[in-house]
PDB file of N, CA and C in Angstrom:
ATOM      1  N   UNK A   1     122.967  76.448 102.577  1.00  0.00           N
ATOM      2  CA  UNK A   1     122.221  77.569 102.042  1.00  0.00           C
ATOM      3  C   UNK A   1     123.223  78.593 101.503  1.00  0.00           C
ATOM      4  N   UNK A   2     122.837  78.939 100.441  1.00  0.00           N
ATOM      5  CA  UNK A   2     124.151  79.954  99.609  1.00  0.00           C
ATOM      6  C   UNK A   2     123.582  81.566 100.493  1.00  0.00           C
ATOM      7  N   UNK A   3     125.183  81.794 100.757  1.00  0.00           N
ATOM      8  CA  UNK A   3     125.207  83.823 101.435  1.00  0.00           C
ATOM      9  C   UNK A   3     123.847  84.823 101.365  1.00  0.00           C
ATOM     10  N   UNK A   4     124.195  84.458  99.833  1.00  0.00           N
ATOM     11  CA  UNK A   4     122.936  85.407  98.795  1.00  0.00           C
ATOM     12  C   UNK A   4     121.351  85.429  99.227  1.00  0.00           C
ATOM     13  N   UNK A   5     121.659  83.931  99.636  1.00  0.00           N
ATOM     14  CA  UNK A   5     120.075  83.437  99.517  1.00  0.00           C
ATOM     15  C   UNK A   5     119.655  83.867 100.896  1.00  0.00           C
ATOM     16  N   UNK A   6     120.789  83.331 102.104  1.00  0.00           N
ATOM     17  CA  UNK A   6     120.522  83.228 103.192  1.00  0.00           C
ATOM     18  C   UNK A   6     120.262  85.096 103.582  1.00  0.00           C
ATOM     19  N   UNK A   7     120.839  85.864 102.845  1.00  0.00           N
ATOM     20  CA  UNK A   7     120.910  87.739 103.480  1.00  0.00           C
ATOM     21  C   UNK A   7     119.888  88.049 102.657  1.00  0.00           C
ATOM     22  N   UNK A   8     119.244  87.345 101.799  1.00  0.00           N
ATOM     23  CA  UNK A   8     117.803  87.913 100.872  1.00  0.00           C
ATOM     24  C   UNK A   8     116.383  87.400 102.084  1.00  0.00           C
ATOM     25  N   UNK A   9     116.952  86.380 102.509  1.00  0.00           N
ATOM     26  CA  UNK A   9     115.705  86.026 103.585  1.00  0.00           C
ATOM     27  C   UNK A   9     115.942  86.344 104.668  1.00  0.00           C
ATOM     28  N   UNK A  10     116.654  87.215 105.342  1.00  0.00           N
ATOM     29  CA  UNK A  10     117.124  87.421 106.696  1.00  0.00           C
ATOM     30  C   UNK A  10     116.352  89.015 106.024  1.00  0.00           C
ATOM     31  N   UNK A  11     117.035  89.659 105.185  1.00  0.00           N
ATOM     32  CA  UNK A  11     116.575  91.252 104.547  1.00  0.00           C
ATOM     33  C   UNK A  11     114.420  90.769 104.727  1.00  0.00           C
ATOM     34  N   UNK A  12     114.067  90.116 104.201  1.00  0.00           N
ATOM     35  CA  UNK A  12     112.803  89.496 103.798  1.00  0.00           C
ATOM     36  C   UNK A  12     112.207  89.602 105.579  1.00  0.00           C
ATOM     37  N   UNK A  13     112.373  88.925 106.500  1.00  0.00           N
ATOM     38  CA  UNK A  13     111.930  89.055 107.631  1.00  0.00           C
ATOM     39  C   UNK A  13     112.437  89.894 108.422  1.00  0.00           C
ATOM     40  N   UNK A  14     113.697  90.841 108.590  1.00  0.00           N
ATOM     41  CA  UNK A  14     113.695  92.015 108.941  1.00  0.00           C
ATOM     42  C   UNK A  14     112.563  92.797 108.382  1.00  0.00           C
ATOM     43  N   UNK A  15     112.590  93.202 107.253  1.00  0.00           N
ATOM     44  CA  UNK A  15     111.485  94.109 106.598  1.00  0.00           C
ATOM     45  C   UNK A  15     110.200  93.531 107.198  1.00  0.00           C
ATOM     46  N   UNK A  16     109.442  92.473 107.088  1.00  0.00           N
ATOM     47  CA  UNK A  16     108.118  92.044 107.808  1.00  0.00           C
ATOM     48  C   UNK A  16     108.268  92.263 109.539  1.00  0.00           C
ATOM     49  N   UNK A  17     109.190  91.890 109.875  1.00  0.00           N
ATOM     50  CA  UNK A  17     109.226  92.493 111.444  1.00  0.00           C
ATOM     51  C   UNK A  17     109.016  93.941 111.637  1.00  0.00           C
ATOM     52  N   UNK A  18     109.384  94.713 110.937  1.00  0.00           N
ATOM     53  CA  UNK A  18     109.722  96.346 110.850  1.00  0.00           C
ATOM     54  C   UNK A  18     108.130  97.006 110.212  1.00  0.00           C
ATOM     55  N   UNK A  19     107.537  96.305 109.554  1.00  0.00           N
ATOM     56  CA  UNK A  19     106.165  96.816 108.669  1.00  0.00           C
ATOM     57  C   UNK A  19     105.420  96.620 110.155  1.00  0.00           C
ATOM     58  N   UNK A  20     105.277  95.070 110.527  1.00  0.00           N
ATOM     59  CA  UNK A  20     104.361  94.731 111.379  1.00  0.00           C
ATOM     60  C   UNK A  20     104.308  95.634 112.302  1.00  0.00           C
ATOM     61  N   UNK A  21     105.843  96.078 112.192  1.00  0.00           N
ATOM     62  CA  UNK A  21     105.796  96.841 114.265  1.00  0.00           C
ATOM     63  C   UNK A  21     105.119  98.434 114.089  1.00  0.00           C
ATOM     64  N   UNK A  22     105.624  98.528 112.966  1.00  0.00           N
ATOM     65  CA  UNK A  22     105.125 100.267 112.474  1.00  0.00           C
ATOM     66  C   UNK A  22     103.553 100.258 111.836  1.00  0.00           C
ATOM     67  N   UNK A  23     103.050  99.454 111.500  1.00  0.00           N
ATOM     68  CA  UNK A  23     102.082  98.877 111.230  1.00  0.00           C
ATOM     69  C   UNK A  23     101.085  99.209 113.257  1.00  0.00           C
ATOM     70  N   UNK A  24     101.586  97.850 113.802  1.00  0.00           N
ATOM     71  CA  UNK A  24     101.028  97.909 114.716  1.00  0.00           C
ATOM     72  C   UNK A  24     100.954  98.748 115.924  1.00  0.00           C
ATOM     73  N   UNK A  25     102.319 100.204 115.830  1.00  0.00           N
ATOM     74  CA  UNK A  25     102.259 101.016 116.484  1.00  0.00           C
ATOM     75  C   UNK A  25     101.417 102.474 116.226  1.00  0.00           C
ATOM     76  N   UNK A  26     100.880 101.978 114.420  1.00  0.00           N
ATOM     77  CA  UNK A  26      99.784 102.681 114.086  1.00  0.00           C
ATOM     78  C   UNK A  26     100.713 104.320 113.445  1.00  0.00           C
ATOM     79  N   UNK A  27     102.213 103.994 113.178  1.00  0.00           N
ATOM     80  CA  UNK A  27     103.145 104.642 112.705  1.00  0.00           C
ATOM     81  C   UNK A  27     102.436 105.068 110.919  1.00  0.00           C
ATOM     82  N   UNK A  28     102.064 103.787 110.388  1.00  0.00           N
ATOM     83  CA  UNK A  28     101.197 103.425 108.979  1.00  0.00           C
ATOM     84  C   UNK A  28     100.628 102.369 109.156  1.00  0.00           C
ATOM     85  N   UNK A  29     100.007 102.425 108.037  1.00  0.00           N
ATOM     86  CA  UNK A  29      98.808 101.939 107.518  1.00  0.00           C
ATOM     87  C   UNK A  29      99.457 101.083 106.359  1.00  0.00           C
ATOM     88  N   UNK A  30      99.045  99.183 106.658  1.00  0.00           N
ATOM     89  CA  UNK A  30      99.838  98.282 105.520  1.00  0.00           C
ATOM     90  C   UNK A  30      98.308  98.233 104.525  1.00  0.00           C
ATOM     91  N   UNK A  31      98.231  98.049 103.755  1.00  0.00           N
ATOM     92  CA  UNK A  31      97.360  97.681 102.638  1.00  0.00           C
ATOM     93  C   UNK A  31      97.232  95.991 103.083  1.00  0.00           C
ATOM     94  N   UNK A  32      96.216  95.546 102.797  1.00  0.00           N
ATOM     95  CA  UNK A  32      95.971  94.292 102.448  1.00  0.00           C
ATOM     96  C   UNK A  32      97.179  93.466 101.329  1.00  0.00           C
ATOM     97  N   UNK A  33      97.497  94.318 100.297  1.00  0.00           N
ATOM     98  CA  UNK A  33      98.123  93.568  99.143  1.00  0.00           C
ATOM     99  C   UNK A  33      99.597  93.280  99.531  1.00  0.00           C
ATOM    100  N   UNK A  34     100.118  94.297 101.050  1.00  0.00           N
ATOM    101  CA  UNK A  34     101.443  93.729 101.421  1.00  0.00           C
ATOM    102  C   UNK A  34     101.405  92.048 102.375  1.00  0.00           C
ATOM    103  N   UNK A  35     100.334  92.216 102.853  1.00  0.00           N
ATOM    104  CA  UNK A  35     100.316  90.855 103.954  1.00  0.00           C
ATOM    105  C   UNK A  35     100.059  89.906 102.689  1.00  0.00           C
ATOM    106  N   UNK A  36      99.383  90.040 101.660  1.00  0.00           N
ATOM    107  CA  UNK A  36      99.679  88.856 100.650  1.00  0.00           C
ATOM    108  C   UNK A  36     100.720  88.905 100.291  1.00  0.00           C
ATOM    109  N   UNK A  37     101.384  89.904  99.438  1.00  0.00           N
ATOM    110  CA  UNK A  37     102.937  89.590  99.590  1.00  0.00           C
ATOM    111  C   UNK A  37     103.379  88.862 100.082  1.00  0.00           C
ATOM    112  N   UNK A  38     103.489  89.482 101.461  1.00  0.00           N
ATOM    113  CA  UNK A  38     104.863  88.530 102.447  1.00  0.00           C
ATOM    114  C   UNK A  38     104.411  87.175 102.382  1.00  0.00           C
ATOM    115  N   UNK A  39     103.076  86.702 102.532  1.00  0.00           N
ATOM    116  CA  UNK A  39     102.352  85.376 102.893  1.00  0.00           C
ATOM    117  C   UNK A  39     102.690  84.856 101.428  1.00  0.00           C
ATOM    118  N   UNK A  40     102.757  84.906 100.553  1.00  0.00           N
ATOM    119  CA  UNK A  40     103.775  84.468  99.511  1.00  0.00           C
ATOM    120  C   UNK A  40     104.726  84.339  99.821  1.00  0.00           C
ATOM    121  N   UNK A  41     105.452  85.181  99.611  1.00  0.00           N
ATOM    122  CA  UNK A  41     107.289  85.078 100.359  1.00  0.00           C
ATOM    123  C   UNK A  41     107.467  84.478 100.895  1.00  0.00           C
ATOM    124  N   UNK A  42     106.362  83.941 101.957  1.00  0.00           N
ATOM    125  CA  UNK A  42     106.252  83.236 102.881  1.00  0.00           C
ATOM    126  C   UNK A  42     106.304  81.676 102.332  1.00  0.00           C
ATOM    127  N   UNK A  43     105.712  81.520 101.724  1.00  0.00           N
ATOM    128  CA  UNK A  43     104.989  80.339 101.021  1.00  0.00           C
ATOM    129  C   UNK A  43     105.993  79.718 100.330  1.00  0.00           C
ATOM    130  N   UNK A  44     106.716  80.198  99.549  1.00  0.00           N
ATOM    131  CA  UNK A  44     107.421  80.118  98.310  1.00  0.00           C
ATOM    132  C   UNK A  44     108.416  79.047  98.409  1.00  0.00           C
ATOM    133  N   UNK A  45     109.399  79.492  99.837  1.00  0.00           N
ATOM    134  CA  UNK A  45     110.464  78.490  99.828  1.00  0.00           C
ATOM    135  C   UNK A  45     110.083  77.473 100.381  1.00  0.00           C
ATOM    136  N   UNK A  46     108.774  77.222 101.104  1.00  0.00           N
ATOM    137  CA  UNK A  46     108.284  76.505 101.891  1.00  0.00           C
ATOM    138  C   UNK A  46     107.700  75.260 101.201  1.00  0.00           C
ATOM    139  N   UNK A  47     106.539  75.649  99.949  1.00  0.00           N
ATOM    140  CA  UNK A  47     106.679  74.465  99.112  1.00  0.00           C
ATOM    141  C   UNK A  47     107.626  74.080  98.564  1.00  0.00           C
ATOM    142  N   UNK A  48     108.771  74.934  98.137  1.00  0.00           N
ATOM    143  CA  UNK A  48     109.967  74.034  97.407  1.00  0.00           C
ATOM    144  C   UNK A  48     110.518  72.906  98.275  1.00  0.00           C
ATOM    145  N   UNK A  49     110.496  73.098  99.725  1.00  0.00           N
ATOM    146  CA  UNK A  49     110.818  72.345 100.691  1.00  0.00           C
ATOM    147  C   UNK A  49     110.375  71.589 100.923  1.00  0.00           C
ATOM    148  N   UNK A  50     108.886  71.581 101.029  1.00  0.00           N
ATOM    149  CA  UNK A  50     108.071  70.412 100.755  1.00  0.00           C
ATOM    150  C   UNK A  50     108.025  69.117  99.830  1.00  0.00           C
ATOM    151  N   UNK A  51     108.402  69.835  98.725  1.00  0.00           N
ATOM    152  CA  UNK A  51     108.967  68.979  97.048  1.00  0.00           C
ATOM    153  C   UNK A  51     110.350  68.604  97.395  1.00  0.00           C
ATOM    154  N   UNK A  52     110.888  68.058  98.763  1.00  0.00           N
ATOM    155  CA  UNK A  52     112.618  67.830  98.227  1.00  0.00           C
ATOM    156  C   UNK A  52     113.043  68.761  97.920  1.00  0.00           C
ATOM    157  N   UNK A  53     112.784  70.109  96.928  1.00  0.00           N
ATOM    158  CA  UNK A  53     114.137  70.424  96.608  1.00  0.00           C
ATOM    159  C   UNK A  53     114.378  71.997  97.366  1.00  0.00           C
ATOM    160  N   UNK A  54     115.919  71.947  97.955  1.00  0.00           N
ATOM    161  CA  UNK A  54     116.866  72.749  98.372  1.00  0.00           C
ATOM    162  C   UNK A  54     117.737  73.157  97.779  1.00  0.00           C
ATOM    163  N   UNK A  55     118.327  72.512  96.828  1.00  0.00           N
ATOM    164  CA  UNK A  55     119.401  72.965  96.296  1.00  0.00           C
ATOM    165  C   UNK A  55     119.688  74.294  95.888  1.00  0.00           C
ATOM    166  N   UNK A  56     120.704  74.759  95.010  1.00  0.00           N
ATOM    167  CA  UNK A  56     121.009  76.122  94.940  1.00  0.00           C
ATOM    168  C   UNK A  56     119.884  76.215  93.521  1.00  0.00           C
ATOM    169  N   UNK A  57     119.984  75.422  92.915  1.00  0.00           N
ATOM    170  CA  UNK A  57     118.460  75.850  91.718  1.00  0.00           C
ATOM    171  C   UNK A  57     117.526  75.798  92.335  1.00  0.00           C
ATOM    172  N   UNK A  58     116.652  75.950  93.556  1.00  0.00           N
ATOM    173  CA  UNK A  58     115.566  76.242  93.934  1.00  0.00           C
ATOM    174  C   UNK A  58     115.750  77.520  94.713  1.00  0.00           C
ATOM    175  N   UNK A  59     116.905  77.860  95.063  1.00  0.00           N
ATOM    176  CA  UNK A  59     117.009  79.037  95.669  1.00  0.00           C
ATOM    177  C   UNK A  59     117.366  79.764  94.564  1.00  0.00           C
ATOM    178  N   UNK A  60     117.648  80.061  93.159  1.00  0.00           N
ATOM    179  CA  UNK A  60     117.397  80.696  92.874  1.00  0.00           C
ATOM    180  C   UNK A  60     116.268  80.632  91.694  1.00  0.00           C
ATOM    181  N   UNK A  61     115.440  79.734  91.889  1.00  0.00           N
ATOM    182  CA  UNK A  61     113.900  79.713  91.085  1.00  0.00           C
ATOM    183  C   UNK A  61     113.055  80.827  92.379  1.00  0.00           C
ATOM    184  N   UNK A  62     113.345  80.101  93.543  1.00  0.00           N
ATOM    185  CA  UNK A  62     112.378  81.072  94.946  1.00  0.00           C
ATOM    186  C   UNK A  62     113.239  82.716  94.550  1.00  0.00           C
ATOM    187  N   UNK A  63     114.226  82.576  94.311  1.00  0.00           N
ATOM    188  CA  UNK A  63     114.044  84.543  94.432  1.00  0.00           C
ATOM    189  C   UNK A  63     113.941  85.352  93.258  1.00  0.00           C
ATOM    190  N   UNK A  64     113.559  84.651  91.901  1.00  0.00           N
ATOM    191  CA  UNK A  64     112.845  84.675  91.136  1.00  0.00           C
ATOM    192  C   UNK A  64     111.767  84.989  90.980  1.00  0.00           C
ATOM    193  N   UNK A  65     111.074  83.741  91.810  1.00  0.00           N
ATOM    194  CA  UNK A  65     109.820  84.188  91.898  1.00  0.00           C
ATOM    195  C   UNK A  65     109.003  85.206  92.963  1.00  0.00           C
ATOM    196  N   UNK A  66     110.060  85.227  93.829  1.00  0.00           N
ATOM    197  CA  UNK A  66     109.941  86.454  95.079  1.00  0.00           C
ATOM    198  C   UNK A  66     110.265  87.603  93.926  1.00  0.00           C
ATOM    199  N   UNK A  67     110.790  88.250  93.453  1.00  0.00           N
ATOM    200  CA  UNK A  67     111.177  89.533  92.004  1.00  0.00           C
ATOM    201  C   UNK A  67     110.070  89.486  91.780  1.00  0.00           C
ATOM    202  N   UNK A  68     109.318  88.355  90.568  1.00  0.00           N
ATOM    203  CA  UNK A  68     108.136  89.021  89.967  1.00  0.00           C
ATOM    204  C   UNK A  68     106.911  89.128  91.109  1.00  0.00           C
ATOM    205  N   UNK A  69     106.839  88.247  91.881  1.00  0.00           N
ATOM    206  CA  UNK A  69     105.860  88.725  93.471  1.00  0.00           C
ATOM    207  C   UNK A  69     105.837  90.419  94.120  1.00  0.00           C
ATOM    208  N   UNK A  70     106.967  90.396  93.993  1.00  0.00           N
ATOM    209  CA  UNK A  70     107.229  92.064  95.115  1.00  0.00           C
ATOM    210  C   UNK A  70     107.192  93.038  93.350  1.00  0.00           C
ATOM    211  N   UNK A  71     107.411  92.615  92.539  1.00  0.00           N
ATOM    212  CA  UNK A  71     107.196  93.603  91.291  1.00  0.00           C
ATOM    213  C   UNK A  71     105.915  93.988  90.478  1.00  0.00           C
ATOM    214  N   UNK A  72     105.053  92.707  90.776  1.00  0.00           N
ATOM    215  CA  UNK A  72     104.114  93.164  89.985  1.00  0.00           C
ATOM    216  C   UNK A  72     102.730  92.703  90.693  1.00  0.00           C
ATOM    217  N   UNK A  73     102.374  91.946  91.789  1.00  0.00           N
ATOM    218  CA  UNK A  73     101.727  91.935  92.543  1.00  0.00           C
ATOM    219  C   UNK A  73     101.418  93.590  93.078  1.00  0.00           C
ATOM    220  N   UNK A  74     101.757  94.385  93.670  1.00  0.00           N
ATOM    221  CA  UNK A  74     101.806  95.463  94.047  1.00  0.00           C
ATOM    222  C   UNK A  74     100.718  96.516  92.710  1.00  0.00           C
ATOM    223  N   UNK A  75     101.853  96.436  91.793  1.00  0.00           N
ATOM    224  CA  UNK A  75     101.532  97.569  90.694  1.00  0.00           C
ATOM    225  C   UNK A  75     100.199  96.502  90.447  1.00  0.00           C
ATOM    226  N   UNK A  76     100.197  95.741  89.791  1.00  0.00           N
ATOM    227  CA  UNK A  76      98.731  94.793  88.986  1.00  0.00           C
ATOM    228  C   UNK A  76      97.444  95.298  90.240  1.00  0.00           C
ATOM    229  N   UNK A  77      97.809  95.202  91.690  1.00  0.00           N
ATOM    230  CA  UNK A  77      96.775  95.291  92.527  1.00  0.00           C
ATOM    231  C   UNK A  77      96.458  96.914  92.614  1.00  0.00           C
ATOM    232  N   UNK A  78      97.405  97.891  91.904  1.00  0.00           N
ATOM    233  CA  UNK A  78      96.973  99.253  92.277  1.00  0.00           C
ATOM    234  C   UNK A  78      96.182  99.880  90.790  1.00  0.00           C
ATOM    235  N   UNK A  79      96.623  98.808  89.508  1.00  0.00           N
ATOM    236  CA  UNK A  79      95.998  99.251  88.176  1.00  0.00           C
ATOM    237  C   UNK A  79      95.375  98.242  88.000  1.00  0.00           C
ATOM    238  N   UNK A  80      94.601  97.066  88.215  1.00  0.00           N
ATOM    239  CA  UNK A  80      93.649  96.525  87.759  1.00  0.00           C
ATOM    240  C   UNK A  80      92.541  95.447  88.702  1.00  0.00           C
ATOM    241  N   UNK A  81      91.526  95.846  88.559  1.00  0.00           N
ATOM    242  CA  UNK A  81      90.497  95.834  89.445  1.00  0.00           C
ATOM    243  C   UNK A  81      90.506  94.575  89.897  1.00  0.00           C
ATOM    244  N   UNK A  82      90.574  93.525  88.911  1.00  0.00           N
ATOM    245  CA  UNK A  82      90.508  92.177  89.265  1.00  0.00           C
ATOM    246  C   UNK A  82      91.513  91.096  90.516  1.00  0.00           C
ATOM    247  N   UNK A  83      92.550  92.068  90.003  1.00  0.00           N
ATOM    248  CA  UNK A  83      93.872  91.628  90.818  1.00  0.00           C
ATOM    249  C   UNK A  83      93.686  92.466  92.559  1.00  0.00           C
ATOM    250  N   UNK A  84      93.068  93.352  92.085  1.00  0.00           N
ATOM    251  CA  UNK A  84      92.691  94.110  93.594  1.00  0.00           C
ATOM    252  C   UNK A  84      91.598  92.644  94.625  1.00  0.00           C
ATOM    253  N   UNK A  85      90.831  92.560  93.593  1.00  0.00           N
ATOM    254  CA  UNK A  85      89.545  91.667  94.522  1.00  0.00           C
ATOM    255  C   UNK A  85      90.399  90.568  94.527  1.00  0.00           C
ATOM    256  N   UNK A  86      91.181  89.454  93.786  1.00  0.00           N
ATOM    257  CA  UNK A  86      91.496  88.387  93.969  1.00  0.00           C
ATOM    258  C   UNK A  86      92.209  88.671  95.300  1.00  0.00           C
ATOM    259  N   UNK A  87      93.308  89.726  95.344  1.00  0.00           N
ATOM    260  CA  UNK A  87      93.710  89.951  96.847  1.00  0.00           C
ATOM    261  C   UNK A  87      93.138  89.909  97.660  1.00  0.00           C
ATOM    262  N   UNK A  88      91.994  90.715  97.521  1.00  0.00           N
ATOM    263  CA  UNK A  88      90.850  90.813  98.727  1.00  0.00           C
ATOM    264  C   UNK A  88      90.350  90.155  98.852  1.00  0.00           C
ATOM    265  N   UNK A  89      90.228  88.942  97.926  1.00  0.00           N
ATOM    266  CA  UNK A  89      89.331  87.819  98.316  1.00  0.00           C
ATOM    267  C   UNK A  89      89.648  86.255  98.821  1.00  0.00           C
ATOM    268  N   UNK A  90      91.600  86.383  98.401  1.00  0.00           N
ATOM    269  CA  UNK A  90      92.446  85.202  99.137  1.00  0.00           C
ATOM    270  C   UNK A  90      93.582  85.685  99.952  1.00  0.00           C
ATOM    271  N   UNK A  91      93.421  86.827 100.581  1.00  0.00           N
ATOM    272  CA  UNK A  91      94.369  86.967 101.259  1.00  0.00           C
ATOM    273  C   UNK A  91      94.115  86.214 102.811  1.00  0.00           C
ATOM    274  N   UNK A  92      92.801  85.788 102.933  1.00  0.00           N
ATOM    275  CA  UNK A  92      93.050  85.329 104.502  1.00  0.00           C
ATOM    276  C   UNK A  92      93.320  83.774 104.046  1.00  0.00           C
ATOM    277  N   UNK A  93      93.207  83.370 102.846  1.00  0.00           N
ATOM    278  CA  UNK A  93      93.487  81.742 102.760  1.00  0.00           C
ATOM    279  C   UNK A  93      94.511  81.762 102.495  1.00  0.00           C
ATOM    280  N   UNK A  94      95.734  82.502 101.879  1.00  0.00           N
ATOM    281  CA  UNK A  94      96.927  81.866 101.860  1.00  0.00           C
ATOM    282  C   UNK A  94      97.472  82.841 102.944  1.00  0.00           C
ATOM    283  N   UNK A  95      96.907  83.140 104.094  1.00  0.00           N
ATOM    284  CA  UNK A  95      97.875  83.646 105.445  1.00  0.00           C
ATOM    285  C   UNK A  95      97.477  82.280 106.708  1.00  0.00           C
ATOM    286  N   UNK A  96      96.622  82.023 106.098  1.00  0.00           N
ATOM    287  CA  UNK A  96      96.148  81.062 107.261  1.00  0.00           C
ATOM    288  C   UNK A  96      96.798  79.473 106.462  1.00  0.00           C
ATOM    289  N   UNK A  97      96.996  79.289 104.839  1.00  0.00           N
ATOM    290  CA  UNK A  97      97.747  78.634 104.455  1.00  0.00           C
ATOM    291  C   UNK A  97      99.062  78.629 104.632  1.00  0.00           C
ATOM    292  N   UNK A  98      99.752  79.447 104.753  1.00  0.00           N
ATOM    293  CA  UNK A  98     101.174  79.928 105.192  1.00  0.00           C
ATOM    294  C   UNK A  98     101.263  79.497 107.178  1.00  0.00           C
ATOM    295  N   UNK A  99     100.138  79.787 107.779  1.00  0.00           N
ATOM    296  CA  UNK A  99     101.080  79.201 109.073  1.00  0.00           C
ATOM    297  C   UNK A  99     100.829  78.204 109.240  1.00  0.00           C
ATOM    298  N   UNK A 100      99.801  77.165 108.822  1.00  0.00           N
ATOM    299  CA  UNK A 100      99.748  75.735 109.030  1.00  0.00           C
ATOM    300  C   UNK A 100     100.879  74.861 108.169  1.00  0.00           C
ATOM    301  N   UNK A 101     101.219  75.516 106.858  1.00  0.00           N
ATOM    302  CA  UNK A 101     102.407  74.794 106.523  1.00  0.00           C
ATOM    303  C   UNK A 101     103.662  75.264 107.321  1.00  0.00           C
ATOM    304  N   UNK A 102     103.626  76.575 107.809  1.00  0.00           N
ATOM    305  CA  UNK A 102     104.533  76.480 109.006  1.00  0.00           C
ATOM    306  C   UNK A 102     105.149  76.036 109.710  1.00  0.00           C
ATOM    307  N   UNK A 103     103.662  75.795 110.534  1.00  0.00           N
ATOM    308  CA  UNK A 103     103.743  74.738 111.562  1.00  0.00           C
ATOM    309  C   UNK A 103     103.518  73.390 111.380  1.00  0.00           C
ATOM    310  N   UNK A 104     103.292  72.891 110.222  1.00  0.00           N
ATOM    311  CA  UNK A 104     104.221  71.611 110.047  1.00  0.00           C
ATOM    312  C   UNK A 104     105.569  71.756 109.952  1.00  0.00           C
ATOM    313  N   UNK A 105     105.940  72.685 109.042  1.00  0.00           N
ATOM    314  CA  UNK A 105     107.685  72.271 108.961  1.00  0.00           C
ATOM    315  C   UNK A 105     108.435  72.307 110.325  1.00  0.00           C
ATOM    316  N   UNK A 106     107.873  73.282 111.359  1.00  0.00           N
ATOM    317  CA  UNK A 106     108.135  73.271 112.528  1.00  0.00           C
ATOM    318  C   UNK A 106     108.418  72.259 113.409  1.00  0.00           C
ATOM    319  N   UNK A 107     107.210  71.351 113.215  1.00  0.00           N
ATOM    320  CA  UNK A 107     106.922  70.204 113.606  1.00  0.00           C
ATOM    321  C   UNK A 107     107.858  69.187 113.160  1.00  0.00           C
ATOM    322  N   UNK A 108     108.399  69.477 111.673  1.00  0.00           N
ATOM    323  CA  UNK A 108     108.957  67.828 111.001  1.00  0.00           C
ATOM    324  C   UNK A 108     110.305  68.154 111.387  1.00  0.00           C
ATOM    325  N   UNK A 109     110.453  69.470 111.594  1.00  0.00           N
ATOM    326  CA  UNK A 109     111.968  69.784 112.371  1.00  0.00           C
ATOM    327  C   UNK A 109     112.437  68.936 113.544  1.00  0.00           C
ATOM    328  N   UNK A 110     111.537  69.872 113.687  1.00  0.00           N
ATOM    329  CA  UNK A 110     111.496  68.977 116.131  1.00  0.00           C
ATOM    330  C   UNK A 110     111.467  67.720 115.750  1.00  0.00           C
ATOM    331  N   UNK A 111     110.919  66.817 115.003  1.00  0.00           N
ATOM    332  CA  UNK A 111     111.073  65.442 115.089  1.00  0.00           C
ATOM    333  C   UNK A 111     112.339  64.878 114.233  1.00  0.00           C
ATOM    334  N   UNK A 112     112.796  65.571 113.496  1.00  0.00           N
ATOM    335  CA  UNK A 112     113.954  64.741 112.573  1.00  0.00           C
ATOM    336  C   UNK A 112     115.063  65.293 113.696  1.00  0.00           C
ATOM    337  N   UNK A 113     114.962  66.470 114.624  1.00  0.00           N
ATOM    338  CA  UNK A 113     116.058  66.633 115.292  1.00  0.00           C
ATOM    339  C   UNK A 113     116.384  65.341 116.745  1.00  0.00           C
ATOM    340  N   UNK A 114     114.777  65.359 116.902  1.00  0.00           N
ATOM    341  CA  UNK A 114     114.765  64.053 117.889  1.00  0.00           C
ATOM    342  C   UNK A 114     115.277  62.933 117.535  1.00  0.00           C
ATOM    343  N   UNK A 115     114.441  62.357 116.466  1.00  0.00           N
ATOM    344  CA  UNK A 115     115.052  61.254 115.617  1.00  0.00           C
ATOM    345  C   UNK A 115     116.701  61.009 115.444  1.00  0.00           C
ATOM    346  N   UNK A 116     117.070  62.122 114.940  1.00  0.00           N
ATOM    347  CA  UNK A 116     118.476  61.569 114.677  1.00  0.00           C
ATOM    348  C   UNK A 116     119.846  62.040 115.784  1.00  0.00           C
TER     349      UNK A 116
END
C-alpha cells in the first residue's frame, strides 16, 4: 500500500471515529449526507478489492473518487433538492451495503490467513 494512500485512509477513519464520538456525545449534530459520505468512502476501496485490483492505479482512481465524493456530494445535497432526497432515500442501503461487504472481506481475511 503506497504512504499516501495508507495516511489518506488512516486521516479518513480518524475523522469518522472523531464525528461519531462528537456526534454521539451530542457535542453536534451529523446531517444524514455525512454518514453517506463516509459509507461511500467506505465502499469505494472495498469494491476495487473485490474486482482484483490493488495496485497503485486503483489507489489512486479510489482517492479520486473519494475528492469528487467529499466535494460535491455535500454542496449538490445542500443546493439541489433531488440530490437531498436521493440521500435521504439511499442512505440506509448503502450503510447497511457497506457492512455486509465488510463483513465479508473480514471473513475472506480470517480464511486466506488460515489457509495459508
Amino acid at each position: 500500500m503506497h504512504p499516501l494512500y495508507a495516511m489518506f485512509m488512516i486521516l479518513l477513519a480518524a475523522s469518522a471515529l472523531l464525528l461519531g464520538g462528537l456526534d454521539a456525545s451530542g457535542v453536534i449534530r451529523l446531517k444524514t449526507v455525512y454518514l453517506f459520505i463516509y459509507a461511500l468512502a467506505v465502499l469505494i476501496p472495498i469494491l476495487f478489492r473485490f474486482g482484483g485490483k490493488t495496485g497503485k492505479g486503483s489507489q489512486v482512481m479510489t482517492l479520486f473518487l473519494l475528492f469528487l465524493i467529499f466535494a460535491f456530494i455535500p454542496y449538490g445535497w445542500e443546493q439541489w433538492n433531488l440530490i437531498h432526497k436521493l440521500v435521504d432515500r439511499y442512505v440506509s442501503a448503502i450503510v447497511m451495503t457497506v457492512l455486509g461487504m465488510v463483513l465479508f472481506v473480514w471473513v475472506r481475511d480470517g480464511e486466506n490467513k488460515h489457509s495459508g
